[in-house]
C-alpha atoms as a PDB file:
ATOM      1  CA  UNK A   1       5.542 -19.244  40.467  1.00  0.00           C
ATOM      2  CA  UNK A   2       7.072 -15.425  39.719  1.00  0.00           C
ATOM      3  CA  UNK A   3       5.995 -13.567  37.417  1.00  0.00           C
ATOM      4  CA  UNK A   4       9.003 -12.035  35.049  1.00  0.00           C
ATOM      5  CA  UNK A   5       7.933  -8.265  34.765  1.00  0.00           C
ATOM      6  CA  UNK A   6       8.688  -7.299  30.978  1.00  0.00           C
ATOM      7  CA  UNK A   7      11.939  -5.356  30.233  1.00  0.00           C
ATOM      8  CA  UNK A   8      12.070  -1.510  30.916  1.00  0.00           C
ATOM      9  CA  UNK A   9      11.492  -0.013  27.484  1.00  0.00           C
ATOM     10  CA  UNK A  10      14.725   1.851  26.627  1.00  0.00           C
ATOM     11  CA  UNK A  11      12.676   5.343  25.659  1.00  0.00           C
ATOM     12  CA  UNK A  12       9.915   6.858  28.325  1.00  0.00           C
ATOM     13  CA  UNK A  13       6.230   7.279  27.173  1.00  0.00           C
ATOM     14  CA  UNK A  14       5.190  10.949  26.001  1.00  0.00           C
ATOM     15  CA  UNK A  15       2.081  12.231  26.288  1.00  0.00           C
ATOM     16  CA  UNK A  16       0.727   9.044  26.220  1.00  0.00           C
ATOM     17  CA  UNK A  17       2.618   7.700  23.331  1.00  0.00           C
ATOM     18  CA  UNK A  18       4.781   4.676  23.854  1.00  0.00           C
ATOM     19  CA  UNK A  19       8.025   4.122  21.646  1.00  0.00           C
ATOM     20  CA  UNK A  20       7.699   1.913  18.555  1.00  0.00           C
ATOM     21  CA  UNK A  21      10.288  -0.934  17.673  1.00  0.00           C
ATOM     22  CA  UNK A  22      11.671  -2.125  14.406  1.00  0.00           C
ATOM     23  CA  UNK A  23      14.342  -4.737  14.276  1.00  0.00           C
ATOM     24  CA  UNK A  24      17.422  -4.678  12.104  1.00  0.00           C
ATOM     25  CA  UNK A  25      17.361  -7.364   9.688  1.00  0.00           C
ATOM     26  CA  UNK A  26      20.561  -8.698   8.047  1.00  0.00           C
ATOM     27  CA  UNK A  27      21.494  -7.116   4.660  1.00  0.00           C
ATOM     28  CA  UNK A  28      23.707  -4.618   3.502  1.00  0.00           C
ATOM     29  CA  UNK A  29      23.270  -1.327   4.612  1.00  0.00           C
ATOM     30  CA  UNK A  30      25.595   1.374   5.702  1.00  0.00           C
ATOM     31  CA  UNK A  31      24.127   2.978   8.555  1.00  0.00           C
ATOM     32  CA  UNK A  32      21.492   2.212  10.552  1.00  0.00           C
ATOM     33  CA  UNK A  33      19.506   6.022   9.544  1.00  0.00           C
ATOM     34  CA  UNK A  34      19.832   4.349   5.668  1.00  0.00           C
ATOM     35  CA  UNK A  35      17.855   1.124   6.937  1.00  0.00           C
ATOM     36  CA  UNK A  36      15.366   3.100   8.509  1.00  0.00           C
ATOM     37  CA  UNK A  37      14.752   5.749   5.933  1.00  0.00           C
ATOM     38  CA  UNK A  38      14.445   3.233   3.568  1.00  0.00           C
ATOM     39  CA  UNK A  39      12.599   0.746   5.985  1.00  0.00           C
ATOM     40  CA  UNK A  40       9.938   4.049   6.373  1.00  0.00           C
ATOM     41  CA  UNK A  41       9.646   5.897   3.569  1.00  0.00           C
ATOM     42  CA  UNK A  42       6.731   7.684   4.373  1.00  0.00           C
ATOM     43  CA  UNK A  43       9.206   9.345   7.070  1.00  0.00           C
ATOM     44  CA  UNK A  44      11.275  11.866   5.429  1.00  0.00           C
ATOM     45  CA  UNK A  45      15.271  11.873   6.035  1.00  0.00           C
ATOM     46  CA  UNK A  46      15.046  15.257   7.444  1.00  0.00           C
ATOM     47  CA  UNK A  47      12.654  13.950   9.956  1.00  0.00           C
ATOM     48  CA  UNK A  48      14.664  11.026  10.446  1.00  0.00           C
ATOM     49  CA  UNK A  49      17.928  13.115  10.879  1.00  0.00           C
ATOM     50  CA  UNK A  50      16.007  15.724  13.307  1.00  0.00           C
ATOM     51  CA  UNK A  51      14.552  12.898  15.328  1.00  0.00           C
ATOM     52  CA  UNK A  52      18.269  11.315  15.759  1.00  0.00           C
ATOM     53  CA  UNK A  53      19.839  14.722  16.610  1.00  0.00           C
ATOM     54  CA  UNK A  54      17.171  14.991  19.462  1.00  0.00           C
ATOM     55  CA  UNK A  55      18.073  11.543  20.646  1.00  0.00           C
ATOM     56  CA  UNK A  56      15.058  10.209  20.511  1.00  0.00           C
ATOM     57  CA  UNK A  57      15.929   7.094  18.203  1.00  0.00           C
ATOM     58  CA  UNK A  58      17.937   4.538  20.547  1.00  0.00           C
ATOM     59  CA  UNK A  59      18.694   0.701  20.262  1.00  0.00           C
ATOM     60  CA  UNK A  60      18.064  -1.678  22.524  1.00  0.00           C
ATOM     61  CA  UNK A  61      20.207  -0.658  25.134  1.00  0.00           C
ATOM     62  CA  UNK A  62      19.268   2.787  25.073  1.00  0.00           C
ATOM     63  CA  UNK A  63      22.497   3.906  23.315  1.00  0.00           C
ATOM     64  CA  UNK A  64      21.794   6.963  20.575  1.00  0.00           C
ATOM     65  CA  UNK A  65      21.547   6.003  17.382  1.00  0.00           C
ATOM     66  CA  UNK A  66      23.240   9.034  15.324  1.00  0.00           C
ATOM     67  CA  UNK A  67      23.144   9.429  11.610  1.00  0.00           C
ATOM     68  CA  UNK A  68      26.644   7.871  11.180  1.00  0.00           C
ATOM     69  CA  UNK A  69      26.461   4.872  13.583  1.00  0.00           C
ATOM     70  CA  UNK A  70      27.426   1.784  11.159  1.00  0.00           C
ATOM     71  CA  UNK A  71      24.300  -0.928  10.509  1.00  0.00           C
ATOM     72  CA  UNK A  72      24.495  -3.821  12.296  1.00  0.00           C
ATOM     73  CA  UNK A  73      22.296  -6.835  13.192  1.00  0.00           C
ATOM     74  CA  UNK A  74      20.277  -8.580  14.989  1.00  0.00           C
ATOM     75  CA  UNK A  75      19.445  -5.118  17.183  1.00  0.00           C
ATOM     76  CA  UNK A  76      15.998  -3.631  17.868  1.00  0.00           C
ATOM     77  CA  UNK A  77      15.626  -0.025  17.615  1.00  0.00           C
ATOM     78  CA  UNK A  78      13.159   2.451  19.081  1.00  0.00           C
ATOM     79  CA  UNK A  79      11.831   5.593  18.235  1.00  0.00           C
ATOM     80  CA  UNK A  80       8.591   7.487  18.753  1.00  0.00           C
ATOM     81  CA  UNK A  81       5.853   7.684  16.045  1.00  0.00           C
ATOM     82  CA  UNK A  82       4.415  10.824  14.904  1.00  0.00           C
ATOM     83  CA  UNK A  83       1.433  11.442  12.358  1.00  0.00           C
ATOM     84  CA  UNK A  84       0.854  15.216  11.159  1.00  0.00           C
ATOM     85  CA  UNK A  85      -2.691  16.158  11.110  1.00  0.00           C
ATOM     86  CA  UNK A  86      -4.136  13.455  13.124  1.00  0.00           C
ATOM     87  CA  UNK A  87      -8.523  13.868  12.517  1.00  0.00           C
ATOM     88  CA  UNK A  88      -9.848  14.504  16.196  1.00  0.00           C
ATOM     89  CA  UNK A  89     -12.761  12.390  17.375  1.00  0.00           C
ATOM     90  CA  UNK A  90     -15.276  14.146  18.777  1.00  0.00           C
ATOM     91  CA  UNK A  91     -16.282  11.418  21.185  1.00  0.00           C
ATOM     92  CA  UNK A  92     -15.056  10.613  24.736  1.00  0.00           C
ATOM     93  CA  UNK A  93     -14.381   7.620  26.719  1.00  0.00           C
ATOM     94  CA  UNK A  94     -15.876   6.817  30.081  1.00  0.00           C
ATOM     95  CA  UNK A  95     -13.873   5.231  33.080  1.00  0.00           C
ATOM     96  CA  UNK A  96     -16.111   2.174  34.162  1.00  0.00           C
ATOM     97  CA  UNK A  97     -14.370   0.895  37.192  1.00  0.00           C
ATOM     98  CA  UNK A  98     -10.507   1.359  38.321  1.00  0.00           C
ATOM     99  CA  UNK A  99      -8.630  -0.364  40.850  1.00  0.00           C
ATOM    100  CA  UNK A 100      -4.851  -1.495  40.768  1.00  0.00           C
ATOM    101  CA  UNK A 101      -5.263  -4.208  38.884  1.00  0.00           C
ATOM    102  CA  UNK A 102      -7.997  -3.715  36.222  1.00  0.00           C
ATOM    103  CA  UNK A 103      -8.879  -0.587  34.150  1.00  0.00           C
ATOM    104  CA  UNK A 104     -12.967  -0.879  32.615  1.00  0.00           C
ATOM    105  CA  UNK A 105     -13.450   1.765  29.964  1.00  0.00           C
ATOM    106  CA  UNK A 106     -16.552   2.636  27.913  1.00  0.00           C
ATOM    107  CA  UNK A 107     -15.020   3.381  24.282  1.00  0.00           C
ATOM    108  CA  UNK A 108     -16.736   5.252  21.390  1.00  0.00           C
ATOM    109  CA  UNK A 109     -17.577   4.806  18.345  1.00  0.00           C
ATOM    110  CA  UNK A 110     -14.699   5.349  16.079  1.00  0.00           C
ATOM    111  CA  UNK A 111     -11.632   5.101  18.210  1.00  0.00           C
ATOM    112  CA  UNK A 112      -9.688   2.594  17.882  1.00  0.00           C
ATOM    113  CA  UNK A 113      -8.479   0.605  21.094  1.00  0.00           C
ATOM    114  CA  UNK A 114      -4.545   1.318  19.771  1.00  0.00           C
ATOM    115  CA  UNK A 115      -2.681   2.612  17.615  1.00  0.00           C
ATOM    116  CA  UNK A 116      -3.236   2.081  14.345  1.00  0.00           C
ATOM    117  CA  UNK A 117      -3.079   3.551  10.587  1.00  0.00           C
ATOM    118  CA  UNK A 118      -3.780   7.398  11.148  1.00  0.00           C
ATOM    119  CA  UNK A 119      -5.437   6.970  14.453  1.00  0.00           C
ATOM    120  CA  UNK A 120      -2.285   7.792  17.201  1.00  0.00           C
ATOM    121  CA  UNK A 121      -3.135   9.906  19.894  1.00  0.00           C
ATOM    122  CA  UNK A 122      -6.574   9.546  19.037  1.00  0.00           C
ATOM    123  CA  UNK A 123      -6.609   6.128  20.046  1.00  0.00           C
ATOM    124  CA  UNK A 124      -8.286   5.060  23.412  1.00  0.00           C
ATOM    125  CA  UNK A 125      -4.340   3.350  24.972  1.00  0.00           C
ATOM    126  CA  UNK A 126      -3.114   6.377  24.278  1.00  0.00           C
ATOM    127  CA  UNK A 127      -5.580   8.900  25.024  1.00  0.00           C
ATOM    128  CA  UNK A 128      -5.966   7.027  28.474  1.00  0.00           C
ATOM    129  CA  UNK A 129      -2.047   6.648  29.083  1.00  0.00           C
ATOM    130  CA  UNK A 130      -2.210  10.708  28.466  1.00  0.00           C
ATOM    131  CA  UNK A 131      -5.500  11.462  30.726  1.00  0.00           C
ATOM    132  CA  UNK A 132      -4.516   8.949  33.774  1.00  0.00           C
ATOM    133  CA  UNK A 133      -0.780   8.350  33.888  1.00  0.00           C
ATOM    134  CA  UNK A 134      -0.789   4.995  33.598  1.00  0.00           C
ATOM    135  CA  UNK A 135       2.318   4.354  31.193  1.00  0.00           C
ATOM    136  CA  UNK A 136       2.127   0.515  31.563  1.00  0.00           C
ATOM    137  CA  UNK A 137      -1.196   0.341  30.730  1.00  0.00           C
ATOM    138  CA  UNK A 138      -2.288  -2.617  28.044  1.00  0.00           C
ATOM    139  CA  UNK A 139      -5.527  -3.603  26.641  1.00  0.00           C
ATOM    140  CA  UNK A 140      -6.795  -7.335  27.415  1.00  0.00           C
ATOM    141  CA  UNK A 141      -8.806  -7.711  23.748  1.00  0.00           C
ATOM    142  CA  UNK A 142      -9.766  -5.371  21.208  1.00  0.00           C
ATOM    143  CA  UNK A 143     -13.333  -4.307  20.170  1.00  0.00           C
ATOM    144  CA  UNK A 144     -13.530  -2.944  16.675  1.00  0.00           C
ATOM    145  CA  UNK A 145     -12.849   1.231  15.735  1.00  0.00           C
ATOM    146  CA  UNK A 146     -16.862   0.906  14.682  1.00  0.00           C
ATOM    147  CA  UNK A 147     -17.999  -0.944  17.617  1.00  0.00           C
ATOM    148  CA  UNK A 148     -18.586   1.060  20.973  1.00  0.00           C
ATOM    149  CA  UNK A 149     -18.779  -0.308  24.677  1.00  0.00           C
ATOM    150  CA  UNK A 150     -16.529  -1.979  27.278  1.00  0.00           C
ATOM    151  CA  UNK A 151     -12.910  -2.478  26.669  1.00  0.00           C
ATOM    152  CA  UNK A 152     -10.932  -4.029  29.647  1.00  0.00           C
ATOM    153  CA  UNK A 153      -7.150  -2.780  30.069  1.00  0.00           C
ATOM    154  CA  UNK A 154      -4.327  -4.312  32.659  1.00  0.00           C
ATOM    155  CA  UNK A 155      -2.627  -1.666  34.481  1.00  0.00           C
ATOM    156  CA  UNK A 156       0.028  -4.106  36.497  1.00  0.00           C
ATOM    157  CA  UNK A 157       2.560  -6.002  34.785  1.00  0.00           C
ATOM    158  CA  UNK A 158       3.028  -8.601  37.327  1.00  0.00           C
ATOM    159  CA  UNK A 159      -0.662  -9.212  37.148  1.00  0.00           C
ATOM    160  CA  UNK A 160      -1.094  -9.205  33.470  1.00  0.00           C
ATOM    161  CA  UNK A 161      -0.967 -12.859  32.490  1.00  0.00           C
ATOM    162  CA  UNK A 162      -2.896 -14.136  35.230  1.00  0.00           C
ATOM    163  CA  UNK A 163      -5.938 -11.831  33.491  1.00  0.00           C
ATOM    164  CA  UNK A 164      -5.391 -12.250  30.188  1.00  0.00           C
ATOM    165  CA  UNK A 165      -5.819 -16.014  29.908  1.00  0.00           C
ATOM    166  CA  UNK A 166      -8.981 -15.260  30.608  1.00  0.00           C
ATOM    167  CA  UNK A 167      -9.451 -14.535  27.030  1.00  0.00           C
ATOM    168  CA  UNK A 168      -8.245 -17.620  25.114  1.00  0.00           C
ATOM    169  CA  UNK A 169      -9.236 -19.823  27.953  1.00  0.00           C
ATOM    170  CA  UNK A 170     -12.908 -18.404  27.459  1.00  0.00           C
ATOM    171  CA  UNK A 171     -13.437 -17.872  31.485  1.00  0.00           C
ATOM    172  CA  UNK A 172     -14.614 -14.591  30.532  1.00  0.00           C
ATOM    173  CA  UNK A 173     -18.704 -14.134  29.481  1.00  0.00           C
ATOM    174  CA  UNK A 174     -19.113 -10.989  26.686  1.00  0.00           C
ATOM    175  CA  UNK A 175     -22.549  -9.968  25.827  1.00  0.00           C
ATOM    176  CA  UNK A 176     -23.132  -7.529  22.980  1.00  0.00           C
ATOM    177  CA  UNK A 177     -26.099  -5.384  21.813  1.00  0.00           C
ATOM    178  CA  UNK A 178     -26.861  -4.627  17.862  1.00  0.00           C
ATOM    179  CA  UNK A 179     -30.064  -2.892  16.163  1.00  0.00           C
ATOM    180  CA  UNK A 180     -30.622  -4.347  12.840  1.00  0.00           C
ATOM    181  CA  UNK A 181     -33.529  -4.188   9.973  1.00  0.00           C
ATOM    182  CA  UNK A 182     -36.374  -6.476  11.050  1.00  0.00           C
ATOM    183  CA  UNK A 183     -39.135  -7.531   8.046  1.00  0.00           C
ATOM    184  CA  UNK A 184     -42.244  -7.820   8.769  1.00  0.00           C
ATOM    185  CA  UNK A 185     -43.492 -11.854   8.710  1.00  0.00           C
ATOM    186  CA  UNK A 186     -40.092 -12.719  10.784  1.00  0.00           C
ATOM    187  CA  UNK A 187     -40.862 -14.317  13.946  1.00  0.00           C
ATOM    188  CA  UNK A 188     -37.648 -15.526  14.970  1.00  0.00           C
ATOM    189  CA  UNK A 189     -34.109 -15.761  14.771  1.00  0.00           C
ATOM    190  CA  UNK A 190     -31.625 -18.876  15.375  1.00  0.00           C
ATOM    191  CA  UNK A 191     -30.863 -19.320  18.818  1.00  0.00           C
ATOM    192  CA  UNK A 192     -27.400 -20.172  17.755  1.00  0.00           C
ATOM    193  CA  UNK A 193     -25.700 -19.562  14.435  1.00  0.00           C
ATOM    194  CA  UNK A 194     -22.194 -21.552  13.729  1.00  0.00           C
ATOM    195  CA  UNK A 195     -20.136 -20.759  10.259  1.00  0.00           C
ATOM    196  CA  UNK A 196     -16.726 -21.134   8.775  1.00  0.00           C
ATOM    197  CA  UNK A 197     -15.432 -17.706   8.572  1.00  0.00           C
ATOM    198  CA  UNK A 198     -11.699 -17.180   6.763  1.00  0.00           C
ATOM    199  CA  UNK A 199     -10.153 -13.981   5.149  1.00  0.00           C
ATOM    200  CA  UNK A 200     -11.526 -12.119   2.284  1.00  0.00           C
ATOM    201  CA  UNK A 201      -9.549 -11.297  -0.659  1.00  0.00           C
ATOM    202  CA  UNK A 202     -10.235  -7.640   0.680  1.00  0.00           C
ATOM    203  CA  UNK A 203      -8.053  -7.677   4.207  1.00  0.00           C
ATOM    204  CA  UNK A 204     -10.420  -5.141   5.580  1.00  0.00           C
ATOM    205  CA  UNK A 205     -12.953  -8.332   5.443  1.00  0.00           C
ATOM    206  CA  UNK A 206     -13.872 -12.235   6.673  1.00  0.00           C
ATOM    207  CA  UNK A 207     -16.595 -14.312   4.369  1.00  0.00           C
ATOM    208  CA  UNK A 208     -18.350 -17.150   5.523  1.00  0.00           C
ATOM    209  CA  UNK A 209     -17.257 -20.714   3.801  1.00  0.00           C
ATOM    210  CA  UNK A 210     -18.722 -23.891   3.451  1.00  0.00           C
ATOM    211  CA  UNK A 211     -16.558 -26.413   6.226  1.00  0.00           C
ATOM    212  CA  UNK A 212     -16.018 -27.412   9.802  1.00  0.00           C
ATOM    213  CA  UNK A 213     -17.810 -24.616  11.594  1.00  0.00           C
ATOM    214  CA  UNK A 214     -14.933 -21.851  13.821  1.00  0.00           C
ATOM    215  CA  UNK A 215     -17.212 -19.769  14.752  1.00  0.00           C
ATOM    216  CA  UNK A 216     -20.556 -19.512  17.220  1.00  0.00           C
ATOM    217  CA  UNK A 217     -22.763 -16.922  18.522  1.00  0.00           C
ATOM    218  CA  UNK A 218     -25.500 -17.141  20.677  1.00  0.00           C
ATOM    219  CA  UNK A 219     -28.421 -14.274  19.398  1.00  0.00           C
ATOM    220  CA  UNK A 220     -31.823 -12.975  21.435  1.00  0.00           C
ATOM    221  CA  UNK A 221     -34.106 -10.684  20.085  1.00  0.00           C
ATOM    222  CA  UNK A 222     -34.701  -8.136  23.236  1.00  0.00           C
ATOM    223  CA  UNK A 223     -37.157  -6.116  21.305  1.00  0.00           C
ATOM    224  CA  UNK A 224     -38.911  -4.771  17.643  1.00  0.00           C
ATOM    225  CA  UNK A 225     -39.683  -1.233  16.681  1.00  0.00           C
ATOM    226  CA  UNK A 226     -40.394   0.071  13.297  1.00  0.00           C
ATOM    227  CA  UNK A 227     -38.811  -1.900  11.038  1.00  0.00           C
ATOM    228  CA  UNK A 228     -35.680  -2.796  13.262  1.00  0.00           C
ATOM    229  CA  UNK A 229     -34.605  -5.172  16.202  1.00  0.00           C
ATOM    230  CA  UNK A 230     -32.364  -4.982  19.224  1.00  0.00           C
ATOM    231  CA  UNK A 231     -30.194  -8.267  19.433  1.00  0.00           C
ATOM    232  CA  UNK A 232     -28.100  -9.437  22.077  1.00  0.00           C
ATOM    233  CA  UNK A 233     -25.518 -11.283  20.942  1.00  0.00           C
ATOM    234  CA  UNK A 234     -23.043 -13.616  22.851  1.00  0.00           C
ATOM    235  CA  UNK A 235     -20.193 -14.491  20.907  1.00  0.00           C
ATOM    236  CA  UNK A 236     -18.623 -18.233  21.992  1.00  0.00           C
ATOM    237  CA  UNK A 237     -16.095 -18.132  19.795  1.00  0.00           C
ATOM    238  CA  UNK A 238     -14.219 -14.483  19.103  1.00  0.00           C
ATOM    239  CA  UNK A 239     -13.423 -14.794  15.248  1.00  0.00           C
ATOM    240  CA  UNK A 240     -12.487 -11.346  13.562  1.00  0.00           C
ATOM    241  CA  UNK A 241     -16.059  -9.349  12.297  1.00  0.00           C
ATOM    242  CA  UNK A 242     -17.562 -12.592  13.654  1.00  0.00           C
ATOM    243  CA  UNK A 243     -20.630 -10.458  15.005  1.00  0.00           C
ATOM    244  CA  UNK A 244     -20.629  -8.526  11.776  1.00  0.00           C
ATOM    245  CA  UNK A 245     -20.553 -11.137   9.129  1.00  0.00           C
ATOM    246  CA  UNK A 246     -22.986 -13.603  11.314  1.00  0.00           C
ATOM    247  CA  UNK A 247     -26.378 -10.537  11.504  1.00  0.00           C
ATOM    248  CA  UNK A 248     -25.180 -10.534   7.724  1.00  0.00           C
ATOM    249  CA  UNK A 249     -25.307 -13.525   6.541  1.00  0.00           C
ATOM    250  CA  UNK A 250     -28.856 -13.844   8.580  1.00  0.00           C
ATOM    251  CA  UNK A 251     -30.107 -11.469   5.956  1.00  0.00           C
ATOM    252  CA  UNK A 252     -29.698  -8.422   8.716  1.00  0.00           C
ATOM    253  CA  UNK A 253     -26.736  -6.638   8.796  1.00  0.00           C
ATOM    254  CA  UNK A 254     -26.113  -4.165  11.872  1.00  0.00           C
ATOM    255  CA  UNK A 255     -26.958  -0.423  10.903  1.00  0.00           C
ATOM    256  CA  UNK A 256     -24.434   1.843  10.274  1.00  0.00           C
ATOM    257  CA  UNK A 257     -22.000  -1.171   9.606  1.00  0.00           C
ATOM    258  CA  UNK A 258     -19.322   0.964   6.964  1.00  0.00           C
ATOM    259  CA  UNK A 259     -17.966  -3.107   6.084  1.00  0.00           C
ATOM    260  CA  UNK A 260     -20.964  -5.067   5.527  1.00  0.00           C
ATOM    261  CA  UNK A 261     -22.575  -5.552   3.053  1.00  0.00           C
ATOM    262  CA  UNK A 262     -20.920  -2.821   1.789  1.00  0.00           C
ATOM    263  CA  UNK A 263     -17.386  -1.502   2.452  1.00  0.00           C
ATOM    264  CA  UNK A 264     -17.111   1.908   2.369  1.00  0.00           C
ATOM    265  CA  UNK A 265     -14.052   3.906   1.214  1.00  0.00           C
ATOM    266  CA  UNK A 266     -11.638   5.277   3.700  1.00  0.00           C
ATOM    267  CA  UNK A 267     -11.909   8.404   5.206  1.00  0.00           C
ATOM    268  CA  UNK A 268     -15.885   7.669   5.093  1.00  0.00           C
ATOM    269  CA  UNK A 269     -16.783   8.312   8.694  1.00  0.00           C
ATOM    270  CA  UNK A 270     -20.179   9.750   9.357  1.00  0.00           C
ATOM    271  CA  UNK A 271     -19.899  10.837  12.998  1.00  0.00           C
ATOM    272  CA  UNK A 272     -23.742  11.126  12.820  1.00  0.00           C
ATOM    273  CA  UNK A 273     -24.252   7.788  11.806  1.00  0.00           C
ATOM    274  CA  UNK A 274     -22.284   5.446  14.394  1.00  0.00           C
ATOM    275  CA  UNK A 275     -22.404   1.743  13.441  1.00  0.00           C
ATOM    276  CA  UNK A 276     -24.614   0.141  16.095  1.00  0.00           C
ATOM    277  CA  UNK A 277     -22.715  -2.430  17.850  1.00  0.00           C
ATOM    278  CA  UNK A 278     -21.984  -2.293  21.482  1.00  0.00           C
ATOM    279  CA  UNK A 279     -19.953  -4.637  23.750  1.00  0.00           C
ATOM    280  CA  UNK A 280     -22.747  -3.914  26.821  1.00  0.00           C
ATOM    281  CA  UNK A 281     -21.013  -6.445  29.705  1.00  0.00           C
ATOM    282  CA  UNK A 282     -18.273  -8.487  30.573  1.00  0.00           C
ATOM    283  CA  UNK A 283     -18.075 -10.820  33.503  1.00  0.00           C
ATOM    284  CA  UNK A 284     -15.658 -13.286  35.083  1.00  0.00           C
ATOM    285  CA  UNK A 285     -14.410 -14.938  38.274  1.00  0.00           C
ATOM    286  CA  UNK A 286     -11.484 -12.468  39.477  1.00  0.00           C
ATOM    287  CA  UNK A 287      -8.200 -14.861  38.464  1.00  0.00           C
ATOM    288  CA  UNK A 288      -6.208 -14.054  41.760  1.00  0.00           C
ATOM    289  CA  UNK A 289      -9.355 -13.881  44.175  1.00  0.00           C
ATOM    290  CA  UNK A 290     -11.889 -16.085  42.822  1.00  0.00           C
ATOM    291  CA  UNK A 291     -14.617 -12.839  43.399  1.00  0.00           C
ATOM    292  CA  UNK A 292     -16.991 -12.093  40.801  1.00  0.00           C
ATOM    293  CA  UNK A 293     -16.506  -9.518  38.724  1.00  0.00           C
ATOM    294  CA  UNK A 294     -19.068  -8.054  36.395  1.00  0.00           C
ATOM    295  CA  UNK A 295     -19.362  -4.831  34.563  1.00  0.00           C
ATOM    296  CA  UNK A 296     -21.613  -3.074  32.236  1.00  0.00           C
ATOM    297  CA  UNK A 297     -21.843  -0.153  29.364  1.00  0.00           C
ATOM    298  CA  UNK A 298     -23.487   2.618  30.521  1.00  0.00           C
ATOM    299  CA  UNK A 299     -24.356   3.550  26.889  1.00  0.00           C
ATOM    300  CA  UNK A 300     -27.759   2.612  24.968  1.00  0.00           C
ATOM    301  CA  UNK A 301     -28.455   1.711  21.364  1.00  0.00           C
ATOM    302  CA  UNK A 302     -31.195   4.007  19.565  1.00  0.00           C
ATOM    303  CA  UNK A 303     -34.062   1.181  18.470  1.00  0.00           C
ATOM    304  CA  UNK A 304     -34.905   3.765  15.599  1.00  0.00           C
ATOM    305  CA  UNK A 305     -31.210   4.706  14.307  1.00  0.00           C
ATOM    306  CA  UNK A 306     -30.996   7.664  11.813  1.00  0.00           C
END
């Protein structure tokens, strides 16, 4: 069976920055520029009006959109996003392993794996579209902004489905590293701990509920030092904060964590104080070979965080 490879994108990635998409609903309004300045407010019509004279707002089809062109619908339109004053992150990524299929990257704390909020060109797809080239690049899962270690990217579109069923098919084998507070008189830890996890009233935030169990991890203490643990944790399941809420609700949450217990407000990032989570290996058989494939963070928790 082909493949399809995805439509060419009517606008060209720049410096690393891919065009965004919004599509045009039905309703009433004049002219396309009035759906979208009132669709984005946070954009100014100026901007707007700027971005449109440049031609770099285009439907579907790559024909201009100019400030006059009548609304009409369905159509998708594309434009490029742009945040003023974007906070640098004084961390760098680390290329793992590269080959023409498969990009292994070591992310930071703080950097989000896309796009997202007030994080654009400071997020790792982009930063790595901008350092390497590689325009059709696409993660295969997400790790959180706080959590550091291995992200695993697709850089061929024809291959891309092939690795990420990997993913929902769980044929892929993720261990994870956390230091947490140990007390003293603990001498173990469940070898497995299952909960029901849904949304929080807070959407920054899952809680554990009482029901069917949706989500399992598998946890190992490696070692104790002064108060605090090293865990490896396997996730079975891959439930949103799953990690995170489970060393909670075990009466040790991971250090540094700026959700839980507590969720910090934004703009609270202590680059000093990195939450201490980190996605340390991923392994799998190689969907179009069969060969296995293994990788590994070359970054280390501190067993005595500040």
């Amino acid at each position: 069976m082909t493949r399809r490879r995805p439509p060419q994108l009517p606008l060209p990635t720049r410096d690393g920055v891919g065009p965004s998409c919004t599509g045009l609903p039905y309703g009433a309004w004049p002219t396309i520029a009035e759906f979208l300045i009132e669709r984005f407010p946070i954009i100014t019509r100026e901007a707007w009006l700027e971005r449109m004279e440049a031609g770099d707002v285009v439907d579907e089809h790559g024909v201009p959109v100019t400030a006059t062109r009548r609304y009409q619908s369905p159509l998708r339109v594309y434009y490029y996003r742009t945040l003023d004053g974007e906070t640098a992150i004084p961390f760098e990524e680390q290329v793992v392993f590269q080959d023409d299929e498969l990009l292994v990257v070591d992310k930071p704390p703080f950097v989000p794996v896309t796009p997202k909020g007030k994080y654009l060109k400071e997020s790792l797809l982009v930063r790595l579209k901008r350092k390497l080239k590689l325009d059709d690049l696409v993660p295969l899962h997400r790790i959180d902004r706080s959590t550091s270690g291995l992200v695993l990217f697709s850089v061929r579109p024809a291959t891309r489905g092939a690795y990420q069923s990997l993913f929902p098919e769980r044929r892929i084998t993720k261990h994870y590293e956390a230091v947490v507070p140990w007390r003293e008189g603990v001498s173990s830890v469940p070898e497995v701990y299952r909960s029901r996890l849904v949304d929080d009233d807070h959407f920054m935030r899952v809680r554990e509920e009482p029901g069917e169990p949706n989500s399992e991890t598998r946890i190992e203490v490696l070692r104790v030092h002064e108060g605090h643990a090293l865990l490896r944790l396997s996730p079975i399941t891959g439930r949103k904060h799953q990690l995170r809420v489970h060393c909670m609700a075990l009466g040790m949450p991971i250090v540094n964590d700026p959700i839980y217990p507590v969720l910090l407000p934004e703009g609270a990032d202590d680059f000093g104080k990195p939450m201490q989570l980190l996605a340390r290996s991923l392994a799998f058989a190689d969907p179009l070979t069969g060969a296995p494939r293994s990788f590994a963070s070359p970054r280390s928790l501190l067993l005595t965080p500040r």
